[in-house]
Protein backbone atom coordinates (compact mmCIF):
# COMPACT_ATOMS: atom_id res chain seq x y z
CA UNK A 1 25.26 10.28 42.44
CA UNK A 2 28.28 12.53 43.22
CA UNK A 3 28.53 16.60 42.03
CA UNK A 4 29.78 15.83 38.08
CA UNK A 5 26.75 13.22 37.37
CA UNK A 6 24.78 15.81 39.32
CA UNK A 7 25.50 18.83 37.12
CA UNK A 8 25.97 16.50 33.87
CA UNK A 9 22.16 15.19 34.47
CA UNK A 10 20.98 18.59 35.23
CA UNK A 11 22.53 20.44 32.04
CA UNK A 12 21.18 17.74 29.97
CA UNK A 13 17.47 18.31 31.65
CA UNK A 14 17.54 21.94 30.93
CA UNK A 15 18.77 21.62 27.14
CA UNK A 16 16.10 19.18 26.92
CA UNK A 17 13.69 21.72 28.30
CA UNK A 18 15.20 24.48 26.25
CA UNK A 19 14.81 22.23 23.30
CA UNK A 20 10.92 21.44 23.93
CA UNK A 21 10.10 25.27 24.46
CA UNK A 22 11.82 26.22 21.40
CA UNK A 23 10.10 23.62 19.74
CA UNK A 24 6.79 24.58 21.04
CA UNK A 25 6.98 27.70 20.08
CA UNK A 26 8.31 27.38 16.00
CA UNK A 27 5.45 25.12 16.18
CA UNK A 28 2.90 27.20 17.71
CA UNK A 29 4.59 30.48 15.07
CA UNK A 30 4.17 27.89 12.10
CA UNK A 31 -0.02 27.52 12.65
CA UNK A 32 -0.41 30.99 13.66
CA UNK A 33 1.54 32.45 10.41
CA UNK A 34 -0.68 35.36 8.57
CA UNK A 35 -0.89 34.55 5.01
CA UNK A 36 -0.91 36.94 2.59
CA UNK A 37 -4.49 36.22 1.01
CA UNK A 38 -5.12 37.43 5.09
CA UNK A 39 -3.23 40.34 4.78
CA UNK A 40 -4.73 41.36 1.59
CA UNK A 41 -8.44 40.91 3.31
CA UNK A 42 -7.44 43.04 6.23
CA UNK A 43 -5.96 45.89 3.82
CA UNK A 44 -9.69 45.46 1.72
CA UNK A 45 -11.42 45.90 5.42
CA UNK A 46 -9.23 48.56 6.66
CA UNK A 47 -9.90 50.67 3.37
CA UNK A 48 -13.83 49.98 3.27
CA UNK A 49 -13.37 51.06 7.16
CA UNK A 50 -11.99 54.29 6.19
CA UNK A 51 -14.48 54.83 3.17
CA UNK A 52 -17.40 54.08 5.73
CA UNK A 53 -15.80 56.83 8.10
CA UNK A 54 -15.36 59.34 5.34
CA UNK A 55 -19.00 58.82 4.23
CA UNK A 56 -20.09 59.41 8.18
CA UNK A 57 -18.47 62.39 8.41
CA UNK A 58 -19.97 63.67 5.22
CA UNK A 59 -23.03 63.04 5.97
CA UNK A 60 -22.69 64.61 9.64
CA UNK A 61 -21.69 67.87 7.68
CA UNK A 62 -24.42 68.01 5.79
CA UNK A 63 -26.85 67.17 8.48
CA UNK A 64 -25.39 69.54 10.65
CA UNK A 65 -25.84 72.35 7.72
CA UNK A 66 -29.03 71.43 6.84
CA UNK A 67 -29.55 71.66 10.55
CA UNK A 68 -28.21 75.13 10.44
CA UNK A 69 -30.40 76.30 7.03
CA UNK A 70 -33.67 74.74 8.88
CA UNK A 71 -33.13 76.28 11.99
CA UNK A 72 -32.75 80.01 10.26
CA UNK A 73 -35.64 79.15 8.00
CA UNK A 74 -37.71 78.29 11.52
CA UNK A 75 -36.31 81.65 12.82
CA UNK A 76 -37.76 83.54 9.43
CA UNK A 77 -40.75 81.64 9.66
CA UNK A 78 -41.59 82.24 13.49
CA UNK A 79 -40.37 86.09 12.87
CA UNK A 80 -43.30 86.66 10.15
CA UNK A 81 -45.78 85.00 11.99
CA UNK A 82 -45.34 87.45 14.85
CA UNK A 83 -45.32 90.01 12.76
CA UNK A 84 -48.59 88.81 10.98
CA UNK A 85 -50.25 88.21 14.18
CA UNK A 86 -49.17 91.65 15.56
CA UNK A 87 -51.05 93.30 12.09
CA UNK A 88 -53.81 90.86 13.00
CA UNK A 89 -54.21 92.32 16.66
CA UNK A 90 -54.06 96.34 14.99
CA UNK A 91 -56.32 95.22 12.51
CA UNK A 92 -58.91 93.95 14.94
CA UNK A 93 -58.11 96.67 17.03
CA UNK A 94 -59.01 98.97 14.24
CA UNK A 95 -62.37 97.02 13.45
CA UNK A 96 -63.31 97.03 17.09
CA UNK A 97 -62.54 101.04 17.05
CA UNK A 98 -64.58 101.53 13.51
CA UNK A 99 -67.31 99.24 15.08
CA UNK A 100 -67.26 101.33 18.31
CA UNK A 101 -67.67 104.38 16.51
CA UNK A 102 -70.26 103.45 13.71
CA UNK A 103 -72.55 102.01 17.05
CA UNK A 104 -72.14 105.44 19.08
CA UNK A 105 -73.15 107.27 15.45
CA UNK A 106 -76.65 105.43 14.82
CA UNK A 107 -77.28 105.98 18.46
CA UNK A 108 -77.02 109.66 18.70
């Protein structure tokens, strides 16, 4: 085999290899195609996606206000009850006093 068969045989391997890759891959483009009916599902899903998200973060807000109005109600709440146990304590401190002082009276 001189240099010209040589070079002849190898340019005619690698067009035949170019020619099988290319192939391969128009081929492996034609099955993998996206149809349109697929686009058209993944457009449904992305917007069902984004109406899910929207509807989290609503409902974050208004857990996090009602959060917020619960925690101030709490507040209120804990607020009165020390004040109602602080008139409890001057009231009994009162009755003790009264009850003191009625006792020491029928004594003497």
């Amino acid at each position: 085999m001189n240099r010209i068969e040589f070079i002849l045989v190898t340019s005619l391997i690698l067009f035949v290899v170019f020619g099988l890759g290319w192939f391969s891959y128009w081929l492996l483009h034609r099955f993998t195609r996206v149809s349109q009916a697929d686009i058209g599902e993944l457009d449904r899903m992305a917007q069902a996606l984004h109406d899910a998200e929207m509807q989290r973060d609503q409902a974050i807000e208004y857990v996090h206000a009602r959060e917020g109005e619960l925690v101030n109600r709490l507040a209120q709440t804990e607020a009165e009850l020390r004040a109602a146990m602080d008139g409890l304590r001057d009231a009994r401190y009162d009755a003790d006093q009264l009850r003191n002082y009625i006792e020491e009276n029928q004594k003497a």
